[in-house]
N, C-alpha and C. Protein backbone atom coordinates (compact mmCIF):
# COMPACT_ATOMS: atom_id res chain seq x y z
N UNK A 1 -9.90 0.45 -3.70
CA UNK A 1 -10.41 -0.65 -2.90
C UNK A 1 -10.32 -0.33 -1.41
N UNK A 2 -9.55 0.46 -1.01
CA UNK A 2 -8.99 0.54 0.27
C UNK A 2 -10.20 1.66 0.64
N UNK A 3 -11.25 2.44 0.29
CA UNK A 3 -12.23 3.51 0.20
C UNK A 3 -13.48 2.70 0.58
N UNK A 4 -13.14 2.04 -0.32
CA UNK A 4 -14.60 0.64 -0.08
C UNK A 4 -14.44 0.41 1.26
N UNK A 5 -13.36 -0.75 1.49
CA UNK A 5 -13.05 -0.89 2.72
C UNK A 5 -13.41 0.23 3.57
N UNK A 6 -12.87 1.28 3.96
CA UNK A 6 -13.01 2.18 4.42
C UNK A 6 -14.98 2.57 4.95
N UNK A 7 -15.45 2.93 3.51
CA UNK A 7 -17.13 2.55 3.45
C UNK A 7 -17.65 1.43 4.59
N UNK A 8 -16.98 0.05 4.12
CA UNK A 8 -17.66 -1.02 4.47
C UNK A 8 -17.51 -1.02 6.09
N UNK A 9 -16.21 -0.42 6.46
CA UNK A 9 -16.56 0.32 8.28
C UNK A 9 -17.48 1.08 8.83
N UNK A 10 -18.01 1.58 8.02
CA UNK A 10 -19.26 2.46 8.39
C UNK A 10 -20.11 1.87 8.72
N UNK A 11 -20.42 0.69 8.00
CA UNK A 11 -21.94 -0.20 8.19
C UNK A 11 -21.41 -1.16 9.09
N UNK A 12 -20.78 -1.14 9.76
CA UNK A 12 -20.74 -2.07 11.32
C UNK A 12 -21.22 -1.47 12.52
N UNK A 13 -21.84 -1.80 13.01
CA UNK A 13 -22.04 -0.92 14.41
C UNK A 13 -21.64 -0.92 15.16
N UNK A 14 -21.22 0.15 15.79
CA UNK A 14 -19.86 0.26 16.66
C UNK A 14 -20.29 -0.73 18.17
N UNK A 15 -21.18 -1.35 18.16
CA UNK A 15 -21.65 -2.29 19.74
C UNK A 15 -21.08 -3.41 19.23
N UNK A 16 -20.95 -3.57 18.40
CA UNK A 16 -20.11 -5.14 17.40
C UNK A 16 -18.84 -5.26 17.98
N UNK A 17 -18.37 -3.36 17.45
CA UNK A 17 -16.41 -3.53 18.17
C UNK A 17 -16.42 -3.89 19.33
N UNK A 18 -17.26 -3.43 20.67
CA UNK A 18 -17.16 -3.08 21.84
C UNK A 18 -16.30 -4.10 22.41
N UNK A 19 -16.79 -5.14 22.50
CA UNK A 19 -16.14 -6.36 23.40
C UNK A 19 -14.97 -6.09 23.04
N UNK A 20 -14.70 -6.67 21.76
CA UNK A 20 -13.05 -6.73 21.30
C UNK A 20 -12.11 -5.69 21.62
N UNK A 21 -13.06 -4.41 21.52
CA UNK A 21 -11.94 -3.30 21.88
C UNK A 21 -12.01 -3.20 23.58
N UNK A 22 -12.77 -3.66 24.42
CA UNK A 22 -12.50 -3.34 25.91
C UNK A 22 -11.57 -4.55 25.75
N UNK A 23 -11.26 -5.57 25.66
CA UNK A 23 -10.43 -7.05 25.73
C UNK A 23 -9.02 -6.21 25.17
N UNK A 24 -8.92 -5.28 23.86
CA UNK A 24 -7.50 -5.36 23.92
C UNK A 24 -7.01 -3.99 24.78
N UNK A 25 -8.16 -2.96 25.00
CA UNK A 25 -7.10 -1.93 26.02
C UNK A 25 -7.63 -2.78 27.16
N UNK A 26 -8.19 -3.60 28.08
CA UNK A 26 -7.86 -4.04 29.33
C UNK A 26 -6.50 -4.64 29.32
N UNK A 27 -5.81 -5.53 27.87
CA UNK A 27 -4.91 -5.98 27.70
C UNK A 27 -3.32 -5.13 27.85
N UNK A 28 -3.78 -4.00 26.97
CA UNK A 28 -2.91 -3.08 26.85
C UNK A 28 -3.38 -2.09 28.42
N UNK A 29 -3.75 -2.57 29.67
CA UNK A 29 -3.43 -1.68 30.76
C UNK A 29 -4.24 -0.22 30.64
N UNK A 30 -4.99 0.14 29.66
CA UNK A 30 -5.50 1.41 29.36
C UNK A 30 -6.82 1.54 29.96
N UNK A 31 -7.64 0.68 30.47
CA UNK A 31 -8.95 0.50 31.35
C UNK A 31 -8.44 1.59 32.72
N UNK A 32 -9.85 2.43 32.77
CA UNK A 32 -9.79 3.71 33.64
C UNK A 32 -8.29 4.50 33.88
N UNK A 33 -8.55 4.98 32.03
CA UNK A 33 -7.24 6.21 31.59
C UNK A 33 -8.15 6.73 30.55
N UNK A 34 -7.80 7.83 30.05
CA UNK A 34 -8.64 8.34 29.09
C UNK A 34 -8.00 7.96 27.68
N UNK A 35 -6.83 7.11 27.69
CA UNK A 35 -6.33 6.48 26.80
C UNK A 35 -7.33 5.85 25.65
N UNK A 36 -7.86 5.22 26.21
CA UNK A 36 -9.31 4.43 24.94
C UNK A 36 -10.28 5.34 24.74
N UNK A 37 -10.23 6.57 24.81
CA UNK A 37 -11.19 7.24 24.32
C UNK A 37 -10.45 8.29 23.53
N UNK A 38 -9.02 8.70 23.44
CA UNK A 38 -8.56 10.00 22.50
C UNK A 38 -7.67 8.75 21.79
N UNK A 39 -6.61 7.78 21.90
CA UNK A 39 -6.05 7.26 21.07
C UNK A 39 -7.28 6.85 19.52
N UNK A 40 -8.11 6.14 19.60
CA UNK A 40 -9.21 5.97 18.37
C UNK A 40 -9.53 7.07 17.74
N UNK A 41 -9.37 8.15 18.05
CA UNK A 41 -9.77 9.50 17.33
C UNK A 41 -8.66 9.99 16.97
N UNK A 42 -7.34 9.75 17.41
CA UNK A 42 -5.99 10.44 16.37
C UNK A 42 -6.03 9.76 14.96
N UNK A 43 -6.90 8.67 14.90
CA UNK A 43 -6.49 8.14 13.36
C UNK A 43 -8.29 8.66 12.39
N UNK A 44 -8.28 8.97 13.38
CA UNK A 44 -9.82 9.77 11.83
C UNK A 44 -11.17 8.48 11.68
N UNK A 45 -12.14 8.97 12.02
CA UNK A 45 -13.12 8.20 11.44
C UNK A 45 -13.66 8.22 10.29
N UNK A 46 -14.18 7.19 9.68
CA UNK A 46 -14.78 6.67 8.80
C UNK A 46 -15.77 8.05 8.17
N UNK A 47 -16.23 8.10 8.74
CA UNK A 47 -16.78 8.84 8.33
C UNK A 47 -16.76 10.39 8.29
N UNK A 48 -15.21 10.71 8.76
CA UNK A 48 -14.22 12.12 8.47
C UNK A 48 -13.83 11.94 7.10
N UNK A 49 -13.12 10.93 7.57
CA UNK A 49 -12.41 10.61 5.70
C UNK A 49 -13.30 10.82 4.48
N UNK A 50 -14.55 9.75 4.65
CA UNK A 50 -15.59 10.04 3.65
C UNK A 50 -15.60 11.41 3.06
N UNK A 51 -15.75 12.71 4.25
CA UNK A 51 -16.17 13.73 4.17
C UNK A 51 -15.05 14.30 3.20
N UNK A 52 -14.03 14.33 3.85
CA UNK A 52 -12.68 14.73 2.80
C UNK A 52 -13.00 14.25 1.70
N UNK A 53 -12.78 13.45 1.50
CA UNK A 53 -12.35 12.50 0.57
C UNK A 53 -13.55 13.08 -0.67
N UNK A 54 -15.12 13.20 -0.39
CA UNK A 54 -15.91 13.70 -1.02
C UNK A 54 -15.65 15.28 -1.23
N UNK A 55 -15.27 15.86 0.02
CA UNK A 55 -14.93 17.20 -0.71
C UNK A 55 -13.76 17.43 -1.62
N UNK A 56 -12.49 16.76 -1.50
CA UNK A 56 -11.61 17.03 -2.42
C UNK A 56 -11.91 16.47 -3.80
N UNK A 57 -12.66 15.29 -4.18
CA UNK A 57 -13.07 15.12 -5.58
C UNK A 57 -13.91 16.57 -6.21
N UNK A 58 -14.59 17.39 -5.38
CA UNK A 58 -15.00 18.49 -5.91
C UNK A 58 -14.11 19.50 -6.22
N UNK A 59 -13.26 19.10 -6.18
CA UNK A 59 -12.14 20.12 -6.51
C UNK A 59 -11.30 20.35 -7.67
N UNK A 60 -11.58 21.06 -8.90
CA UNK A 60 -11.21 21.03 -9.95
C UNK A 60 -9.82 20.61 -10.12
N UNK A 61 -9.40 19.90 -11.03
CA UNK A 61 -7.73 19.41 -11.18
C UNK A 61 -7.30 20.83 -11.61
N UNK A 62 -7.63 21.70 -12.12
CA UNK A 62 -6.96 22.97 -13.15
C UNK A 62 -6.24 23.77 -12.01
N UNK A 63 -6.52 23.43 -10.82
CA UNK A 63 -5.96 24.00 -9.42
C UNK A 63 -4.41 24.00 -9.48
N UNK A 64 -4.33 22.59 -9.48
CA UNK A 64 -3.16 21.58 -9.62
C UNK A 64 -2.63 21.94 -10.85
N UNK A 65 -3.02 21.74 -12.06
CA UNK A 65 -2.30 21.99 -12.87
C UNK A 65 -1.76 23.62 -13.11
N UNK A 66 -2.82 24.33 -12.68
CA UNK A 66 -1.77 26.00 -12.65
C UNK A 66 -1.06 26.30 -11.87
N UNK A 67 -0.92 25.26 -10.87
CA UNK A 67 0.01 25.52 -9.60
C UNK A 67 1.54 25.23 -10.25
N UNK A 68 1.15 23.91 -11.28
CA UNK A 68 2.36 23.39 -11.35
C UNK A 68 2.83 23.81 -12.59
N UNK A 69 2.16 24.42 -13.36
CA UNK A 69 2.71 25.26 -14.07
C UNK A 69 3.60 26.88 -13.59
N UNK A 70 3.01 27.40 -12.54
CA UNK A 70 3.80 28.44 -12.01
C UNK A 70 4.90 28.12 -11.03
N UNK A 71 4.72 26.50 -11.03
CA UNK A 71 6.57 26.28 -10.50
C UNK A 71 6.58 25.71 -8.64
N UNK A 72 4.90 25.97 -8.53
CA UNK A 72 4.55 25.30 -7.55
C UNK A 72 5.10 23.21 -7.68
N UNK A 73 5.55 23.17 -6.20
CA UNK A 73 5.71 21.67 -6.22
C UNK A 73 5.07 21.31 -5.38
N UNK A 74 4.71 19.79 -5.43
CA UNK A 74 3.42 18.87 -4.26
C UNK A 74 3.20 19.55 -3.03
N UNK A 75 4.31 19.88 -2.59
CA UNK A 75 3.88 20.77 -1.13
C UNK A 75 4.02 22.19 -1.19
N UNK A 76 3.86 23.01 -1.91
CA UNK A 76 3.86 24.15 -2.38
C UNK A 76 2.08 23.95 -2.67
N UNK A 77 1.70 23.07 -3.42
CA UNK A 77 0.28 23.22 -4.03
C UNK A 77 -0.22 22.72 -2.93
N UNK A 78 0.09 21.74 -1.80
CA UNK A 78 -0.91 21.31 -0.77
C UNK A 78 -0.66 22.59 0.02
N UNK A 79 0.05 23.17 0.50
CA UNK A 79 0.29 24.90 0.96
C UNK A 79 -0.49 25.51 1.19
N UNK A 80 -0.86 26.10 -0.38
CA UNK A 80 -1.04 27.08 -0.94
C UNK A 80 -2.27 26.93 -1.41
N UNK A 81 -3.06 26.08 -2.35
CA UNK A 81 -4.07 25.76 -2.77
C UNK A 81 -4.73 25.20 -1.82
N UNK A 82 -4.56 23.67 -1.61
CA UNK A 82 -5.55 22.77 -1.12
C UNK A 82 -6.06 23.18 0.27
N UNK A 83 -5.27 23.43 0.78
CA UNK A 83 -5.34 23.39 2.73
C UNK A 83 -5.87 25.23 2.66
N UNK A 84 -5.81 26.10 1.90
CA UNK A 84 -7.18 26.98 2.12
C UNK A 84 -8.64 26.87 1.44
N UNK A 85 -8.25 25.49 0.32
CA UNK A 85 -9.64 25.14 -0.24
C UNK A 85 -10.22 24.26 1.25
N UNK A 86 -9.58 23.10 1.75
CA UNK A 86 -9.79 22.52 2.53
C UNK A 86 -10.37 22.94 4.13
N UNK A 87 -10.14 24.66 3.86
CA UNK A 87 -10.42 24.77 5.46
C UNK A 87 -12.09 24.58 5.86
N UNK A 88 -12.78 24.78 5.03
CA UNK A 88 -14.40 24.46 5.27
C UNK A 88 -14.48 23.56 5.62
N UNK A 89 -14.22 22.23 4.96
CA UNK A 89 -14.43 20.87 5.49
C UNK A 89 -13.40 20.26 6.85
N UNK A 90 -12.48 21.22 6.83
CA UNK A 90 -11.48 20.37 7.78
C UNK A 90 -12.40 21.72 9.52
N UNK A 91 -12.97 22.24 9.13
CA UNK A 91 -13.75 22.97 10.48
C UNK A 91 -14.49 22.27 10.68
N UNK A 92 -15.35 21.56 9.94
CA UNK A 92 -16.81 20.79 9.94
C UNK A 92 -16.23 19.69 10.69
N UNK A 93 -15.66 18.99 10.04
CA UNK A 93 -14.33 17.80 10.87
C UNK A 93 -14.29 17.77 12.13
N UNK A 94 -13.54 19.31 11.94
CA UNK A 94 -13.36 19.15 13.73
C UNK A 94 -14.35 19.49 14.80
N UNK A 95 -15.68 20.33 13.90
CA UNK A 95 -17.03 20.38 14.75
C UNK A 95 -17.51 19.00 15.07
N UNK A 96 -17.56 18.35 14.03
CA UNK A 96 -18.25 16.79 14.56
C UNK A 96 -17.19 16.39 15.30
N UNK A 97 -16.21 16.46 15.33
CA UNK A 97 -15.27 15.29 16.11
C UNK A 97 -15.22 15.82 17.57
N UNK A 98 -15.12 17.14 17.44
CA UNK A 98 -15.55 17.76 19.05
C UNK A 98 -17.03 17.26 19.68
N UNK A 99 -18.10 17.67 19.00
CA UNK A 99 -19.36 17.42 19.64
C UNK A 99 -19.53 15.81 19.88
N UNK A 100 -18.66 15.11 18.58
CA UNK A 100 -19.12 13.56 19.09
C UNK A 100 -18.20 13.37 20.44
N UNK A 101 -17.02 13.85 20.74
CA UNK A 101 -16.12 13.49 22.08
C UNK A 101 -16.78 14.08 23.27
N UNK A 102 -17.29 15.20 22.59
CA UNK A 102 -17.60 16.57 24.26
C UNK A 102 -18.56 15.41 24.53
N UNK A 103 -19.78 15.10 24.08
CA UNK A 103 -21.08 14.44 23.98
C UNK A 103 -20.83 12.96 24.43
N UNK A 104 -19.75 12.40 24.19
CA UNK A 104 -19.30 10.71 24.44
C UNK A 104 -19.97 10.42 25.80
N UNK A 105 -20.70 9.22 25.52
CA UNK A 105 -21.63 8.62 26.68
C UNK A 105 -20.86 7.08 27.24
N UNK A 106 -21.09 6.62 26.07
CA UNK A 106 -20.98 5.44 25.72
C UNK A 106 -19.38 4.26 26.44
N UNK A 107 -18.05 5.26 25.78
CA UNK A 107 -16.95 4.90 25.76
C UNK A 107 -16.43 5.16 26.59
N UNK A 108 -17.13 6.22 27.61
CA UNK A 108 -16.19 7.02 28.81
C UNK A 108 -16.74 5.51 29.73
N UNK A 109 -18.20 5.48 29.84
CA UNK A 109 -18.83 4.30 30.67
C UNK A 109 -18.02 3.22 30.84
N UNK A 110 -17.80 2.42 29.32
CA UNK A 110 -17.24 1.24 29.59
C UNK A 110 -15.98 1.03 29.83
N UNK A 111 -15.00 2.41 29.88
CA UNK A 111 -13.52 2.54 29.90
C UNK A 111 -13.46 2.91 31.55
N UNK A 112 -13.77 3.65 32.18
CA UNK A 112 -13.99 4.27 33.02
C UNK A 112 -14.59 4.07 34.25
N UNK A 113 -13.89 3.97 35.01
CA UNK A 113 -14.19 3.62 36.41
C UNK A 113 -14.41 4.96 37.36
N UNK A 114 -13.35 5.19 37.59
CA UNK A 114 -13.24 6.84 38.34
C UNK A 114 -14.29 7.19 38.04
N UNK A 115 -14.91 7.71 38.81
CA UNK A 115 -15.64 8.85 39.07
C UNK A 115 -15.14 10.22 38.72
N UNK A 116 -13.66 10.70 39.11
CA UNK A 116 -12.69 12.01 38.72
C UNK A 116 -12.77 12.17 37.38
N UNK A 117 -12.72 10.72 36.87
CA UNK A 117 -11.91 10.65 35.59
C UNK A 117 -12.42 11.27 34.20
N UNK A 118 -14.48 10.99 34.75
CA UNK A 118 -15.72 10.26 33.97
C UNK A 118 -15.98 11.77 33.27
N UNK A 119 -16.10 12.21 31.86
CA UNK A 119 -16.32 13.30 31.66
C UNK A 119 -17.40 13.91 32.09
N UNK A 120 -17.47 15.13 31.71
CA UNK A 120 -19.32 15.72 31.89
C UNK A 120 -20.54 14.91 31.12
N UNK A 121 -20.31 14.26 30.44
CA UNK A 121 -22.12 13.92 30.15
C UNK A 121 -21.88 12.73 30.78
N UNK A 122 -21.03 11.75 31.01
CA UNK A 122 -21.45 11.04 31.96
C UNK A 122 -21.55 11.17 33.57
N UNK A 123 -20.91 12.22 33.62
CA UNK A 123 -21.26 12.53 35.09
C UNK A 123 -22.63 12.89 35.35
N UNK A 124 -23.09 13.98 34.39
CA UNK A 124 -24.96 14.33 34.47
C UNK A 124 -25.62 13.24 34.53
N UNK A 125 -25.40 11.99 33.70
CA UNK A 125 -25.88 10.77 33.95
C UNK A 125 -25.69 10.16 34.99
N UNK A 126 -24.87 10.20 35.59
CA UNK A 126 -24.39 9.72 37.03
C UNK A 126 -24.85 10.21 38.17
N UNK A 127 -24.91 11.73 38.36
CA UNK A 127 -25.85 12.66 39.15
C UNK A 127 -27.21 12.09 38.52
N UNK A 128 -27.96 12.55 37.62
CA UNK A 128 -29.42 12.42 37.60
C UNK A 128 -29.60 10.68 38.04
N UNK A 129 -29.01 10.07 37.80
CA UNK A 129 -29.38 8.37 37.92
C UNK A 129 -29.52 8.15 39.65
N UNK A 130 -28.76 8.82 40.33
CA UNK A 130 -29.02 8.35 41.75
C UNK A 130 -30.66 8.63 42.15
N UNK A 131 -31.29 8.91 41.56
CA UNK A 131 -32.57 8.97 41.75
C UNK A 131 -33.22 7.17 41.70
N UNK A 132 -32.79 6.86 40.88
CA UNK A 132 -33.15 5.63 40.81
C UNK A 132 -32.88 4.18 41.72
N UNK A 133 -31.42 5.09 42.41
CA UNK A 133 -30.84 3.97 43.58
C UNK A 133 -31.17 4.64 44.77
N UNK A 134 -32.25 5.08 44.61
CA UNK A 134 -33.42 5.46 46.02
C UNK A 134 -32.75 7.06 46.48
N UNK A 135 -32.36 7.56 46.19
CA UNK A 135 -31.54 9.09 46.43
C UNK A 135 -32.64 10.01 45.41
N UNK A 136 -32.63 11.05 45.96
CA UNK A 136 -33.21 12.12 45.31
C UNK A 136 -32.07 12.82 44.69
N UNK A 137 -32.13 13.24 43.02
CA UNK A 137 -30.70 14.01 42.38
C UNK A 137 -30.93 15.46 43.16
N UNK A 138 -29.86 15.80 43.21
CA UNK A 138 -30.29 17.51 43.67
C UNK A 138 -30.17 18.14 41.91
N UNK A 139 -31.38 18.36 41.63
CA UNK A 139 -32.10 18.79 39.75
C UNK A 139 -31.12 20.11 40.05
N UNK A 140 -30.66 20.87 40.37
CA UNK A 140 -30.18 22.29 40.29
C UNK A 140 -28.80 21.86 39.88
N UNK A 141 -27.97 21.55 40.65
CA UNK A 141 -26.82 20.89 39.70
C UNK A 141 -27.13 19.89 38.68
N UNK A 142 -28.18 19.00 38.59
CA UNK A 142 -27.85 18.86 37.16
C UNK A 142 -28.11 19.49 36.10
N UNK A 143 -28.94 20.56 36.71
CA UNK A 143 -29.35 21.12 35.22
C UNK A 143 -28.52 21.88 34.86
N UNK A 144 -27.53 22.60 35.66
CA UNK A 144 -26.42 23.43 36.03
C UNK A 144 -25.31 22.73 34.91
N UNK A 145 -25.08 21.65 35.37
CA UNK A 145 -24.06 20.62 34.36
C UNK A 145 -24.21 20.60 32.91
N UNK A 146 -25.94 20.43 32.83
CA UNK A 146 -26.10 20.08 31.60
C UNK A 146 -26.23 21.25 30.90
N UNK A 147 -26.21 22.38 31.22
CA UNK A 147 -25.79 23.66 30.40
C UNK A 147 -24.58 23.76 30.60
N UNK A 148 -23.65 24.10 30.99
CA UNK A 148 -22.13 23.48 31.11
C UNK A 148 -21.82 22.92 30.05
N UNK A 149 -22.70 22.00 29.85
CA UNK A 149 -22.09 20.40 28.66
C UNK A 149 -22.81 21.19 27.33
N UNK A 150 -23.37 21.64 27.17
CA UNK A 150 -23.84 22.15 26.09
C UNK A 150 -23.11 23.60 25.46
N UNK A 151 -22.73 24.90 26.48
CA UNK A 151 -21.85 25.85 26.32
C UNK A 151 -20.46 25.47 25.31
N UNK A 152 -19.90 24.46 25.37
CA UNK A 152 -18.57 24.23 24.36
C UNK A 152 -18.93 23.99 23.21
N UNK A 153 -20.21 23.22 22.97
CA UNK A 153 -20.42 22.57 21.70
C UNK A 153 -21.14 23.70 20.96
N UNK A 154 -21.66 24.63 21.48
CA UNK A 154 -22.52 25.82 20.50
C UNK A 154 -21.24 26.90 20.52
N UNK A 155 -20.50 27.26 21.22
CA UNK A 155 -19.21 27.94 21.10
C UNK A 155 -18.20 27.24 19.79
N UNK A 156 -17.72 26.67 20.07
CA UNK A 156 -17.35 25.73 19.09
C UNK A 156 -18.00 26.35 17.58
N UNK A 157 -19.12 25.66 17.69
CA UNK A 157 -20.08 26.01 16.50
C UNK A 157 -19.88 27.38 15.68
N UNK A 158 -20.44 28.02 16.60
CA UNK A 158 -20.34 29.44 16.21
C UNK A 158 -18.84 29.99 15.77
N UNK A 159 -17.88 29.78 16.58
CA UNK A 159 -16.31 29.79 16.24
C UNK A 159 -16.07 29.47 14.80
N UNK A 160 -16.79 28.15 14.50
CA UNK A 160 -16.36 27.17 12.80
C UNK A 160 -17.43 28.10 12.35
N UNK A 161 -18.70 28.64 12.16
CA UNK A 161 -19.38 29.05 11.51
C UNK A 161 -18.73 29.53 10.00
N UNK A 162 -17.94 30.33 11.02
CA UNK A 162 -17.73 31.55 9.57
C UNK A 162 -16.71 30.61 8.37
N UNK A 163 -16.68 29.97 9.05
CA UNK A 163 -14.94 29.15 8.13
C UNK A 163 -15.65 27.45 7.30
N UNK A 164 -17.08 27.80 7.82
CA UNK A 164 -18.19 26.69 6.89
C UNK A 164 -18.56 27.74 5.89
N UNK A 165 -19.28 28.85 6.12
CA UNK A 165 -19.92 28.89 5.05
C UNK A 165 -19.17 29.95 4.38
N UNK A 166 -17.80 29.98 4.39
CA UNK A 166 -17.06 30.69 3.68
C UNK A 166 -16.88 30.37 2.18
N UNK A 167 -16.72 29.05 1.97
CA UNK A 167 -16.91 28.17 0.72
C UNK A 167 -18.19 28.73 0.01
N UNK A 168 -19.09 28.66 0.84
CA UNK A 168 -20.65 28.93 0.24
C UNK A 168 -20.94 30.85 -0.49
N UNK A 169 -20.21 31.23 0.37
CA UNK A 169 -19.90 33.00 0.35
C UNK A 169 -18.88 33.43 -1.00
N UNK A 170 -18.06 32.55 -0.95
CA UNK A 170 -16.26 33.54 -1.30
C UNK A 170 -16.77 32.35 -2.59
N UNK A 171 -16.80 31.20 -2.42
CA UNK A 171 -16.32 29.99 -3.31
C UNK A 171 -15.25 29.78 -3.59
N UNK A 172 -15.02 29.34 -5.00
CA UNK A 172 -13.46 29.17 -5.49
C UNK A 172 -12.98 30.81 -5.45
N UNK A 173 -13.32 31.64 -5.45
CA UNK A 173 -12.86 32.82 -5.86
C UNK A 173 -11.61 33.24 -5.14
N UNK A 174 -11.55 32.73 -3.83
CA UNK A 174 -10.52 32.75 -3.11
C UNK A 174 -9.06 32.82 -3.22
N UNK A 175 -9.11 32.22 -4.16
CA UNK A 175 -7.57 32.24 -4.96
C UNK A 175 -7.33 33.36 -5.67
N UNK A 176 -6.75 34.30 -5.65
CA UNK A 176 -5.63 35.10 -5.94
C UNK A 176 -4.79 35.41 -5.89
């Protein structure tokens, strides 16, 4: 039931939370800190878990049971078995969870005052927008930025590559 639940967070849209969550970190003092934007991501999104949660049902029980037949115990088999079956999905994990933070538009805006504070994609937004409050952007730094903002997230990528499609390559075979 608690999975459902879990599910049934998905289909809210996160402009629903907004109010409520600027009302309790203005409450809790965390308005222009980067506090409201990394505390919500130490507990895993909805749709991380899903991902787990779907990859470990693919995971044969006979794992588990030969583990625990050779004398392996619960954390011996999460060790040893799971967490090198797990490393494909737990890279993918942390690819989305990087690109959705590097990329964050949204949360830095409404948390965020500073200017110092404001990451890179909202700063490119911030540079290119003075065009609109009668200023000309100087286009060379932003375009400058916005390759900048893009360099971590294809690094990144390429880094997890090999440790995605290792599953797809090696498979279960891995175990020996």
């Amino acid at each position: 039931i608690l999975f459902i639940i879990l599910l049934a967070t998905m289909m809210i849209p996160s402009q629903i939370t907004m109010i409520p969550q600027f009302i309790i970190f203005s409450k809790l003092g965390w308005i222009n800190t980067l506090l409201p934007i990394i505390i919500p991501n130490l507990f895993g999104g909805a749709f991380n878990i899903f991902l787990i949660r779907q990859f470990i049902t693919g995971i044969p029980v006979a794992y588990d049971e030969a583990a625990q037949l050779e004398g392996l115990g619960y954390f011996g088999i999460y060790r040893k078995i799971m967490l090198p079956l797990l490393r494909p999905i737990l890279v993918t994990v942390a690819i989305f969870t990087f690109n959705y933070n590097w990329g964050a538009f949204m949360e830095p805006l409404i948390y965020i005052n500073d200017i110092e504070k404001m990451p890179l994609a909202l700063g490119v937004q911030v540079m290119s927008a003075t065009y609109n409050a009668g200023a000309t952007p100087e286009w060379n730094i932003v375009m400058v930025a916005s390759l900048l903002l893009t360099i971590p997230m294809v690094a990144v990528y390429f880094l997890g590559q090999k440790y995605i499609y290792q599953t797809n390559i090696v498979g279960n075979s891995s175990l020996k």
